[in-house]
Protein backbone atom coordinates (compact mmCIF):
# COMPACT_ATOMS: atom_id res chain seq x y z
CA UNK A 1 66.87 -197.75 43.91
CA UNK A 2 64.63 -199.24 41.33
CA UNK A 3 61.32 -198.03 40.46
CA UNK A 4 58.77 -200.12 41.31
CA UNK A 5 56.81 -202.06 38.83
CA UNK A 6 53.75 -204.44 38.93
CA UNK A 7 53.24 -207.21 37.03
CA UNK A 8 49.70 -208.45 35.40
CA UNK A 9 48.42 -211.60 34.37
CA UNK A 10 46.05 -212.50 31.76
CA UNK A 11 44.87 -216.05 31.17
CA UNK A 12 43.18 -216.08 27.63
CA UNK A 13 41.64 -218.69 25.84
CA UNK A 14 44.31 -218.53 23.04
CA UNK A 15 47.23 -217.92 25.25
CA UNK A 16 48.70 -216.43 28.42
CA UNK A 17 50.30 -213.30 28.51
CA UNK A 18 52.00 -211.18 31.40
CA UNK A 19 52.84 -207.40 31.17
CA UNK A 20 54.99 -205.67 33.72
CA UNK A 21 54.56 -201.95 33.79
CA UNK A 22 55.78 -198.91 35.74
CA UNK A 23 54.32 -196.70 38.40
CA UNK A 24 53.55 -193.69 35.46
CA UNK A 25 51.96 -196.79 33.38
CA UNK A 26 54.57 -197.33 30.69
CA UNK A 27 54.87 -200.91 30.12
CA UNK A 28 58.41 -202.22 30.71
CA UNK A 29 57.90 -205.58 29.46
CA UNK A 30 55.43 -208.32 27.77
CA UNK A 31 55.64 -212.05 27.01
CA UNK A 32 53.29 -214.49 25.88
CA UNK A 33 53.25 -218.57 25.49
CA UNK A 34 50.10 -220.41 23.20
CA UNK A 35 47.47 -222.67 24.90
CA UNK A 36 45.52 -224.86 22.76
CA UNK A 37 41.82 -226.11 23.67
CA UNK A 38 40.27 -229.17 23.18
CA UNK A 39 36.78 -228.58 21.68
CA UNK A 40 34.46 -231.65 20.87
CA UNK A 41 30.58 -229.99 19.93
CA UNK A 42 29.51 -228.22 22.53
CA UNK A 43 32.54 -229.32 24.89
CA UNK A 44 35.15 -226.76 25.00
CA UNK A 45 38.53 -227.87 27.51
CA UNK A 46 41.87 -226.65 28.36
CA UNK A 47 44.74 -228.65 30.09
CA UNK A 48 45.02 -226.50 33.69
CA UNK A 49 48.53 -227.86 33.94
CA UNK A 50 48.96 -225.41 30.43
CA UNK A 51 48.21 -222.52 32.12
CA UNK A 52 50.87 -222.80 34.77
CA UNK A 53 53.81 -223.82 32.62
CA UNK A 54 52.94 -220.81 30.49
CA UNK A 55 52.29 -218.40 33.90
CA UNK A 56 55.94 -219.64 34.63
CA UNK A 57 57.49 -218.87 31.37
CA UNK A 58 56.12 -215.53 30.79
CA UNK A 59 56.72 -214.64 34.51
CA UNK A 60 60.30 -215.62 34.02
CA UNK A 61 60.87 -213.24 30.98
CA UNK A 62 59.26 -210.32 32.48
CA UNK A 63 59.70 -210.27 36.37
CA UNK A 64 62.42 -208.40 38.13
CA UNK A 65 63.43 -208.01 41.92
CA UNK A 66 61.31 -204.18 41.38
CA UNK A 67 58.02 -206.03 41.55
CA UNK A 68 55.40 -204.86 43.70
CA UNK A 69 52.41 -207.31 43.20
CA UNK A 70 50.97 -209.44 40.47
CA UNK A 71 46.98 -209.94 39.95
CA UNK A 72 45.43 -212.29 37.31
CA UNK A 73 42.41 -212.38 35.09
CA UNK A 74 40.73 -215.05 33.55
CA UNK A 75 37.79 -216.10 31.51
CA UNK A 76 34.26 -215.60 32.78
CA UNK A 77 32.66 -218.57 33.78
CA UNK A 78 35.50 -221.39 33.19
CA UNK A 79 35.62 -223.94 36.33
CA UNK A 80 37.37 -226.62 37.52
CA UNK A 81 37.74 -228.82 40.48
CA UNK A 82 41.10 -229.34 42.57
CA UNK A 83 42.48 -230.55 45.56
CA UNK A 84 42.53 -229.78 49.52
CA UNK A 85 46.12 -227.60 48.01
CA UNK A 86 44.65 -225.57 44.99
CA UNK A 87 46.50 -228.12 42.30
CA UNK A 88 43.96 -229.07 39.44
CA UNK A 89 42.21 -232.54 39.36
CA UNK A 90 40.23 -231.67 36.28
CA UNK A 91 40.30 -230.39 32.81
CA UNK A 92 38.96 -226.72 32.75
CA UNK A 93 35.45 -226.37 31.42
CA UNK A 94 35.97 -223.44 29.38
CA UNK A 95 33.66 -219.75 29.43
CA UNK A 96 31.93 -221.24 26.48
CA UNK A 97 31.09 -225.28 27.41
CA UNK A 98 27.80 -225.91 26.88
CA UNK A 99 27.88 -229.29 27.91
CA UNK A 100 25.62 -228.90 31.34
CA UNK A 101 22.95 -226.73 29.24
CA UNK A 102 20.46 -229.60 30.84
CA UNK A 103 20.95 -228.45 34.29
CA UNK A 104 19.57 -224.70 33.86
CA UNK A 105 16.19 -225.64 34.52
CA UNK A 106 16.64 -227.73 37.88
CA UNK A 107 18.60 -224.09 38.58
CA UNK A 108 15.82 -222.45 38.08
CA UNK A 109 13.53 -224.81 39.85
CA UNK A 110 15.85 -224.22 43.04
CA UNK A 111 15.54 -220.40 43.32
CA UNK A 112 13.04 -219.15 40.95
CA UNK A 113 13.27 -215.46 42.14
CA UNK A 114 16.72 -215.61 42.20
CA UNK A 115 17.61 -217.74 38.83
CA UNK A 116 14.97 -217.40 36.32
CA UNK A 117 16.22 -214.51 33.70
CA UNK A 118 19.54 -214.16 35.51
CA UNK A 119 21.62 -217.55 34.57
CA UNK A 120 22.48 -218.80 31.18
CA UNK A 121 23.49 -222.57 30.37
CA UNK A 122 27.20 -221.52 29.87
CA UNK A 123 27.94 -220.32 32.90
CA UNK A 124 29.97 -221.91 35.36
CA UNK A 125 27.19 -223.14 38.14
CA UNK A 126 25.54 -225.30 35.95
CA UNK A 127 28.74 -226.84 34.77
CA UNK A 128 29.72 -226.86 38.35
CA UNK A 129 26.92 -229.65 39.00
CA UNK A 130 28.11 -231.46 36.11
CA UNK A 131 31.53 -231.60 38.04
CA UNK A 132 30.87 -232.75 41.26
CA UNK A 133 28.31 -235.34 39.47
CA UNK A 134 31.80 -236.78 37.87
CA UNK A 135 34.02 -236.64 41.19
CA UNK A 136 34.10 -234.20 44.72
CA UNK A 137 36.91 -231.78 44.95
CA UNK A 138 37.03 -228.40 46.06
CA UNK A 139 35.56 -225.68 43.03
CA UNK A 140 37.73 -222.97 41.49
CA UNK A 141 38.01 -220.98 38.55
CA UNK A 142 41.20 -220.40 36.45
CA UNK A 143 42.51 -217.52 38.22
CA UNK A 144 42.46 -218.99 41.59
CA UNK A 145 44.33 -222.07 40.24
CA UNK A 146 47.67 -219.77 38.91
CA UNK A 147 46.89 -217.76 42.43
CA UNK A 148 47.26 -221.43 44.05
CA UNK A 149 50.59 -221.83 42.11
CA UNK A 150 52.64 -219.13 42.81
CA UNK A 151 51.46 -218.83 47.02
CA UNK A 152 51.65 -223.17 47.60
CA UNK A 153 48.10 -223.13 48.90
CA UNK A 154 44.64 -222.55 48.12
CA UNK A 155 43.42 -219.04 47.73
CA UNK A 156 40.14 -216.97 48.12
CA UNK A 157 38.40 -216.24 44.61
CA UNK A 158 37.00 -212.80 43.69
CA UNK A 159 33.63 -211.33 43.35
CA UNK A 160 34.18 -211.17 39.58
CA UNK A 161 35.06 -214.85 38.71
CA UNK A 162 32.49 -215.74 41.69
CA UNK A 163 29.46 -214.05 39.84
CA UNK A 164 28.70 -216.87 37.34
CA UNK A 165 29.34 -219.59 39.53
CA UNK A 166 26.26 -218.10 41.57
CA UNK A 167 27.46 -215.66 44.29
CA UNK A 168 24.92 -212.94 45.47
CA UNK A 169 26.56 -209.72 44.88
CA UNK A 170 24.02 -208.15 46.93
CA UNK A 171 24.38 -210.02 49.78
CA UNK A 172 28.11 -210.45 49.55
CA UNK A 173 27.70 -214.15 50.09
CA UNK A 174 26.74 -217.75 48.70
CA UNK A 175 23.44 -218.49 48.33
CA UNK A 176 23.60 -221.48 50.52
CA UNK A 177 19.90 -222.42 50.18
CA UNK A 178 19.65 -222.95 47.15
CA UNK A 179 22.60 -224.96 47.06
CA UNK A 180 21.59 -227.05 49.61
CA UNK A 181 17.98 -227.60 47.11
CA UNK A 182 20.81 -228.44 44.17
CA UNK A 183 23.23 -230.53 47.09
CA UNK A 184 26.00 -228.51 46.51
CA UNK A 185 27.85 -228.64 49.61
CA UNK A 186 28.97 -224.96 51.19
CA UNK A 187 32.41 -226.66 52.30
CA UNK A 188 33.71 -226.97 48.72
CA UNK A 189 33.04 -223.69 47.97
CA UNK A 190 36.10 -220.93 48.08
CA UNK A 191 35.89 -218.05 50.40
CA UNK A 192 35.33 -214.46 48.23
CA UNK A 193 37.03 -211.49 48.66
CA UNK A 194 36.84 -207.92 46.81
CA UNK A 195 39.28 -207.83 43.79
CA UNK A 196 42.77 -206.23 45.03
CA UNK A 197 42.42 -208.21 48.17
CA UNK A 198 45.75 -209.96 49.15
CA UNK A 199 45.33 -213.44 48.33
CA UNK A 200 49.08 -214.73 49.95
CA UNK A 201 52.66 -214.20 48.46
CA UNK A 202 54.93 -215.93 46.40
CA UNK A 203 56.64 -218.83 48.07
CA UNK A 204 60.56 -219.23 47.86
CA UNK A 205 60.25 -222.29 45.33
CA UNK A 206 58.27 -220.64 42.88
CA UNK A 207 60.33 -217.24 43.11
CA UNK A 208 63.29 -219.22 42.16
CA UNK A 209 61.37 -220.92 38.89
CA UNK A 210 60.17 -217.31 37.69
CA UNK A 211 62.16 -214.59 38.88
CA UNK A 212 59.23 -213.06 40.81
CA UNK A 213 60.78 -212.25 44.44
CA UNK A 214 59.79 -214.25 47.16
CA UNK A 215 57.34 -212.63 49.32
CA UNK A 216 55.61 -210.76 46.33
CA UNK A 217 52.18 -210.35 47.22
CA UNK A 218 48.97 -211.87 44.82
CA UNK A 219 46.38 -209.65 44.90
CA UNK A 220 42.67 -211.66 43.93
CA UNK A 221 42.25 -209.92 40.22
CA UNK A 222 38.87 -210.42 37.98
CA UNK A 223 37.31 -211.27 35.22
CA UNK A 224 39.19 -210.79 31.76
CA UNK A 225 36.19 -208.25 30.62
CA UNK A 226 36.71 -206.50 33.71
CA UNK A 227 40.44 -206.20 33.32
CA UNK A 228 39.91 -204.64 29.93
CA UNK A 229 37.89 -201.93 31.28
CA UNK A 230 40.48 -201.39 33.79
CA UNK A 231 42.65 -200.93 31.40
CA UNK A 232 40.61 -198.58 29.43
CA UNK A 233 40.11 -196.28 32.30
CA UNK A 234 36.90 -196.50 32.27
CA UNK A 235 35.94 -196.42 35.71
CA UNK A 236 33.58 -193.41 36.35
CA UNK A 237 29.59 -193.03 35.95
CA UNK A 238 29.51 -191.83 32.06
CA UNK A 239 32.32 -193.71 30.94
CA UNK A 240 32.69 -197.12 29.25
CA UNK A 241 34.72 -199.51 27.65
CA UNK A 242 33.81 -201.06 24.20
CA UNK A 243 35.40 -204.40 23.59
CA UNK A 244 34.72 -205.34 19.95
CA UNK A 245 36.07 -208.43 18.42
CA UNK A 246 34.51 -211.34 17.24
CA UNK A 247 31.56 -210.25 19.25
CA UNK A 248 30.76 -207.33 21.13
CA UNK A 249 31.00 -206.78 24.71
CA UNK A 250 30.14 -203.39 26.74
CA UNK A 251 31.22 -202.43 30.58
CA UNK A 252 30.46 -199.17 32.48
CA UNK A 253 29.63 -197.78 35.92
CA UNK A 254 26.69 -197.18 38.03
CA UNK A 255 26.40 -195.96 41.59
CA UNK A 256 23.22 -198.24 42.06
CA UNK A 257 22.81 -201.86 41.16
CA UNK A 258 20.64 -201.84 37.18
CA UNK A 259 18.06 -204.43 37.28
CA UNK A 260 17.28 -205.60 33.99
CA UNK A 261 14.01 -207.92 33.85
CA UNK A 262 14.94 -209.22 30.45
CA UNK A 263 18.42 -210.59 32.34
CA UNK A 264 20.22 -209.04 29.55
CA UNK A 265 22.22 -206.76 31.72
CA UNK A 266 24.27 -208.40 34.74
CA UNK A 267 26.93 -206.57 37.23
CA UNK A 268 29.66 -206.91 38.97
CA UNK A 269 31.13 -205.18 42.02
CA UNK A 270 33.38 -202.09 41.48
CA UNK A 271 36.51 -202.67 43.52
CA UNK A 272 35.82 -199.14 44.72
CA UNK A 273 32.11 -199.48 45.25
CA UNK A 274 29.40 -199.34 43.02
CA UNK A 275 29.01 -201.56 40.30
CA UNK A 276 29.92 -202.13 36.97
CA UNK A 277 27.25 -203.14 34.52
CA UNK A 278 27.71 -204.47 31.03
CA UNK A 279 26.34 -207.26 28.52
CA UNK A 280 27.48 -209.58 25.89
CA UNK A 281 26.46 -209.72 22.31
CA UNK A 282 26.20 -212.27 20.19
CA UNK A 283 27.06 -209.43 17.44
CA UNK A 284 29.98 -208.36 16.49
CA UNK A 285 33.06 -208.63 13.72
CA UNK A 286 32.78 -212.36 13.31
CA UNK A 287 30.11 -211.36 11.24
CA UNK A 288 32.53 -210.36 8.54
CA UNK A 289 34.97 -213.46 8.81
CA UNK A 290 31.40 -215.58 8.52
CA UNK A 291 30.37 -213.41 5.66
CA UNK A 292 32.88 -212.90 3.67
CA UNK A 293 35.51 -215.59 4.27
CA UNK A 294 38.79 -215.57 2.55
CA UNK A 295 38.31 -211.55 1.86
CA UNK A 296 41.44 -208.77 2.16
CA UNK A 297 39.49 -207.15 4.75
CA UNK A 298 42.04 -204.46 4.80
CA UNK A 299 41.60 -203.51 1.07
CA UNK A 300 38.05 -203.59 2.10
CA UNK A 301 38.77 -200.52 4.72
CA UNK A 302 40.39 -198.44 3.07
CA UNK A 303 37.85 -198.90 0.28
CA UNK A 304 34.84 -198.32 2.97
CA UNK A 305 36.87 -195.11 3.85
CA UNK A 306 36.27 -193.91 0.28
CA UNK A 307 32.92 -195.07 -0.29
CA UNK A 308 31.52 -193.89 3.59
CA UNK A 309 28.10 -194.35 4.81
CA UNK A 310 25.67 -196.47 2.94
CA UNK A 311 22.05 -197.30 2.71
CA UNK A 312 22.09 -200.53 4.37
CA UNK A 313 23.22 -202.46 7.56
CA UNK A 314 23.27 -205.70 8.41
CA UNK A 315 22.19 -207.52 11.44
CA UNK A 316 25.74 -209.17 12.25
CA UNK A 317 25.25 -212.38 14.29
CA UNK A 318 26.56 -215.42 12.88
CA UNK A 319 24.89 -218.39 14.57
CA UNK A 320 21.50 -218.41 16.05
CA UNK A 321 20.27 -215.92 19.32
CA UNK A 322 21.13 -213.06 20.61
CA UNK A 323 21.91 -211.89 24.33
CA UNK A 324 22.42 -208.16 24.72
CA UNK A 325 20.88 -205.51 24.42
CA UNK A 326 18.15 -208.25 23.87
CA UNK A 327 17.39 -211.63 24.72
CA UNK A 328 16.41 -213.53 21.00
CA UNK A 329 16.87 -217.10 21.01
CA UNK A 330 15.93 -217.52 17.60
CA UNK A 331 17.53 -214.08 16.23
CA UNK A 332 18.86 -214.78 12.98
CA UNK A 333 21.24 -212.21 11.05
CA UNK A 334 19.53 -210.28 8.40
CA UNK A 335 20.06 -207.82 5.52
CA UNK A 336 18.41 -204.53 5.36
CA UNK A 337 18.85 -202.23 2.17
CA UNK A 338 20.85 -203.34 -0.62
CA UNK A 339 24.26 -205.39 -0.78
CA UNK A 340 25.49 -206.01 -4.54
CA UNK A 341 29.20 -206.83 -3.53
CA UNK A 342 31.78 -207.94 -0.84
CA UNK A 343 32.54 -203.68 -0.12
CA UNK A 344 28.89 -203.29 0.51
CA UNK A 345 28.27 -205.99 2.98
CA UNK A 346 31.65 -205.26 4.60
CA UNK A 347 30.45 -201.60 4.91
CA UNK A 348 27.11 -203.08 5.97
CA UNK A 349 28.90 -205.50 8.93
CA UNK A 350 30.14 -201.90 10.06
CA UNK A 351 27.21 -199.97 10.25
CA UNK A 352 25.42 -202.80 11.83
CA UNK A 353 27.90 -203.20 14.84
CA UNK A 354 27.52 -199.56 15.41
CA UNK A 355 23.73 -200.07 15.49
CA UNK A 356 23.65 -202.68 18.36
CA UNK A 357 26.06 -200.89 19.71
CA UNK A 358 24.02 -197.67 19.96
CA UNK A 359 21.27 -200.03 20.81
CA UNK A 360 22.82 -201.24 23.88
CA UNK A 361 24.10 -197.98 25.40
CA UNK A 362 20.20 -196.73 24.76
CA UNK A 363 18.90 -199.85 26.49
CA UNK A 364 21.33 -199.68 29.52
CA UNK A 365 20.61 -195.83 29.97
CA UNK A 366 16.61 -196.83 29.74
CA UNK A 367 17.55 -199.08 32.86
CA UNK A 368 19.14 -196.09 34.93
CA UNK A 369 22.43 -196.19 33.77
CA UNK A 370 23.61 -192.25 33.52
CA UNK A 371 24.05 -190.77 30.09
CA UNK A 372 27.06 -192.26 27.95
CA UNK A 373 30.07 -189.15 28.45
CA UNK A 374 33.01 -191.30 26.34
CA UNK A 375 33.50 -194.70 24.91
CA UNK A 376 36.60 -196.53 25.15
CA UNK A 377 37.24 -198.79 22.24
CA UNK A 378 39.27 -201.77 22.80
CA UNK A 379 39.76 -205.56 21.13
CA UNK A 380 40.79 -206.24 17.79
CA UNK A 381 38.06 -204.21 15.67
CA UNK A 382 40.47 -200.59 16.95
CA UNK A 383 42.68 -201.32 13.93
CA UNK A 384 40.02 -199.91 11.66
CA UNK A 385 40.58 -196.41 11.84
CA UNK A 386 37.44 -196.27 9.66
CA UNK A 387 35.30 -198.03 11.62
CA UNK A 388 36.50 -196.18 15.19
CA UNK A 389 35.08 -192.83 13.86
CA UNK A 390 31.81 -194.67 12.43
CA UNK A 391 31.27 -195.55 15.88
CA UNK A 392 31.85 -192.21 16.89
CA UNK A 393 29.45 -190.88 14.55
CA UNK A 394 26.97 -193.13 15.34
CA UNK A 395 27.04 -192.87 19.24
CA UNK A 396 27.24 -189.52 18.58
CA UNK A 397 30.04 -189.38 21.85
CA UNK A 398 33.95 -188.93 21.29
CA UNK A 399 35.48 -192.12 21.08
CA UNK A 400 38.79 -193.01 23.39
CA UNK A 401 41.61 -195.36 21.55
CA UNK A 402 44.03 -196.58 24.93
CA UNK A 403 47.58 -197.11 24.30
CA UNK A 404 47.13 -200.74 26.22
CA UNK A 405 43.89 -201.28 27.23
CA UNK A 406 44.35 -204.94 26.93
CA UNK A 407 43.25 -207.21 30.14
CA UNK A 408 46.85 -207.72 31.33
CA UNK A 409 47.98 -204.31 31.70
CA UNK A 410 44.51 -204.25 33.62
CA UNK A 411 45.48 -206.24 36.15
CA UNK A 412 48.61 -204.98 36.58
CA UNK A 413 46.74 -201.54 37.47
CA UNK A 414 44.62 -203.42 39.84
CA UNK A 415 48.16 -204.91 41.93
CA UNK A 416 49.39 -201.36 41.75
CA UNK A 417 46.24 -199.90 43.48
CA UNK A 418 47.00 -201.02 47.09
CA UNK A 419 46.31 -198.05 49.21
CA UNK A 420 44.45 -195.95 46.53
CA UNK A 421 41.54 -196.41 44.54
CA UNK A 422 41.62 -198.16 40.97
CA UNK A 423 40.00 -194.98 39.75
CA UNK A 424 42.24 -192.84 40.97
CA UNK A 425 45.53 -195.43 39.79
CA UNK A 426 43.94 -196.09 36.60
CA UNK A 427 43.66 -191.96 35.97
CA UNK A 428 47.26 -191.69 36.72
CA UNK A 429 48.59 -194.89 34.37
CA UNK A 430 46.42 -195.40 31.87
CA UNK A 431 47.23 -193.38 28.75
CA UNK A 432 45.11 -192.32 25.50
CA UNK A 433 46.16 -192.22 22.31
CA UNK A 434 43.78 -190.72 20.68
CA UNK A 435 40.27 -189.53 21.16
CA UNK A 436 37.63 -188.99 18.26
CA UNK A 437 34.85 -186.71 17.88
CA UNK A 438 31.86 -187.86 16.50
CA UNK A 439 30.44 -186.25 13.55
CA UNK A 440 26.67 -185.60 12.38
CA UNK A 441 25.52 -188.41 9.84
CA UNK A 442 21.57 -187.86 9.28
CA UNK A 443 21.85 -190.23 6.90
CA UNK A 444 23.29 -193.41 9.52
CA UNK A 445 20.59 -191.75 12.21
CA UNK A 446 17.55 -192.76 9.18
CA UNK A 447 18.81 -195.87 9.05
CA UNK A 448 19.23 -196.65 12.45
CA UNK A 449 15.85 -195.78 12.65
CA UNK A 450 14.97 -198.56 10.04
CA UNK A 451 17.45 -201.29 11.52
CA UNK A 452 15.59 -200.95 14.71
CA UNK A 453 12.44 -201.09 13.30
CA UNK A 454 13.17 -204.59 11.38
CA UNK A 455 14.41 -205.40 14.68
CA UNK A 456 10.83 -205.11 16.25
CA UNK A 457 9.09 -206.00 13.16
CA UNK A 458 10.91 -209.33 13.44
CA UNK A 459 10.28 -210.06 16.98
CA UNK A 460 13.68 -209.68 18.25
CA UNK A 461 13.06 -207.25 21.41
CA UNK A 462 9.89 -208.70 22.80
């Protein structure tokens, strides 16, 4: 008999990419196929019809008659309209399209209580409204759309991808109201279901395109943040998931809903109950491509590894606001302590990160969240070896490095967690590498210290 195998889907900005892995969590196969945006100012597109040649590709090179279930992720806040059949009838407004920024405030107007701090212009409501001002058709995000594919039909969407379009987590429901104030009709809204619900299974015609068998059931996935703390294993009160790459993005656990009055902090639903709060920052390593363009960054490691700690940090934004673990609109980044060369302000980009990093975990523990036990560290920053045990020393927590924490191999946890809990299926797949202790550094703690004072002195935290 074969041993069963799941497959995950991850639908990127860059490209799509499907992992098939085993029930012990080794992963079995990968592929990957290229997207390309169209981005035009503050206009950022993709081609739907992409995604689903690429889901079909990749499927084909990875799928085998042993699959179990597939689940898909996505990118938070991208929307599109489509038919009465799930098929596309728009370009996809991307996570990042700013284009319907002038539509926050009549948001706001309509639900006050429910709007004011907690809906930002990118998000996919207000872009939503900019839709159905162009044409009517029924509203889904991207994940629903490749869930549409592979079933022949339109498909619930999840509590994750459901959160920025406007859905009340609390309630477990749309807040038709206020819709009706904004006249957004309820009927072309999808039904929402808890992530790991069956969505429908894979019809005979598209089994035959990508190998998947027929009958495979497509379990409603989440959001591509989500996915990567899935993947991370960080699933319990105590433990979260670090995703550092061009910016910096945080997810953990909490057994009670964290209000955060500044809106800084938002959550989603745990598939297993609870909820898992988290925040986006405008910081993060794109601070070092911005600052130092054209630079070996790797010679620059293993020169920061000799040189270690120094007396300076820098703020590491590279445009203009910030939006965790404060709300800044006119943040700007800023030097503290002195820089004479490129290894100084790379060593300075690092310290920084770890800063706002620390700053965040202090700021969500301030709201209720319990005491940070581990950090996972995922995205594209882990290949500094250097930098992983800076973090460490700042947090002054052991670090976790995954062996695939990346959102695909999240999902395909999520498909293989029918029956169980994705705790408890994520504790039995997910493997660490590596885990690193953090070490005292009085010297980073002074200067923390004096990065979050210039912080305050500069207005940034209210």
């Amino acid at each position: 008999m074969l041993e069963p195998a799941w497959i995950g889907v991850d639908l990127g900005t860059q490209s799509v990419r499907s992992v098939l892995v085993g029930a012990a969590g080794e992963v079995l196969a990968r592929a990957a196929r290229p997207l390309t945006s169209t981005r035009d100012g503050v206009r950022h597109e993709q081609d739907p019809r992409d995604w689903l040649a690429a889901v079909d590709a990749t499927l084909a090179e990875v799928a085998t008659p042993a699959v179990q279930g597939i689940s898909i992720c996505s990118t938070s806040g991208t929307v599109l309209l489509t038919d009465d059949a799930g098929a596309p009838t728009t370009p996809a407004l991307m996570y990042d399209d700013a284009r319907a920024a002038g539509y926050l405030e009549r948001i706001v107007k309509a639900d006050p209580d429910r709007w004011s701090t907690a809906m930002q212009p990118t998000w996919a409501l207000p872009k939503v409204l900019w839709l159905l001002e162009q044409q009517t058709g029924q509203i889904a995000h991207s994940a629903d759309v490749v869930a549409a594919h592979l079933i022949g039909g339109p498909v619930a969407t999840d509590t994750s991808h459901a959160l920025k379009t406007g859905y009340d987590l609390i309630a477990d429901s749309w807040p038709v109201d206020a819709f009706d104030s904004l006249g957004l009709p309820a009927e072309l809204l999808p039904e929402v279901v808890l992530p790991g619900t069956e969505l429908g299974r894979v019809y005979t015609a598209k089994a035959q395109v990508t190998g998947v068998p027929a009958g495979t059931p497509v379990y409603a996935g989440m959001t591509d943040g989500c996915a990567g703390q899935i993947a991370a294993g960080a699933l319990a009160p105590g433990a979260w998931n670090s995703v550092l790459g061009t910016t910096l993005v945080l997810k953990g656990v909490s057994k009670d809903l964290l209000t955060d009055p500044t809106g800084a902090v938002y959550s989603h639903r745990h598939p297993d109950g609870g909820w898992l709060p988290g925040g986006a920052s405008s910081s993060g390593a794109g601070a070092l491509t911005a600052m130092l363009p054209g630079a070996d960054l790797d010679a620059l490691d293993q020169a920061a590894r000799e040189l270690g700690a120094i007396d300076a940090a820098v703020y590491p934004i590279t445009g203009r606001g910030e939006r965790f673990p404060f709300i800044a609109p006119a943040a700007e980044r800023f030097e503290l302590g002195d820089l004479p060369d490129d290894l100084h302000r790379y060593c300075g980009v690092l310290q920084g990160v770890a800063f706002i990093e620390r700053l965040a975990f202090e700021h969500l523990e301030r709201l209720g969240a319990e005491p940070v036990r581990s950090v996972s560290l995922t995205g594209g920053a882990v290949r500094s070896g250097y930098w992983n045990q800076l973090r460490a020393d700042v947090l002054g927590v052991p670090v976790q490095l995954p062996a695939a924490a990346d959102p695909a191999y999240g999902m395909a946890v999520l498909a293989a967690s029918t029956g169980t809990s994705v705790a408890e299926t994520a504790a039995r797949m997910v493997r660490i590498d590596r885990v690193l202790e953090p070490r005292p550094q009085e010297r980073l703690t002074t200067l923390y210290g004096e990065f979050v004072a210039e912080l305050d002195r500069r207005g940034y935290r209210g």
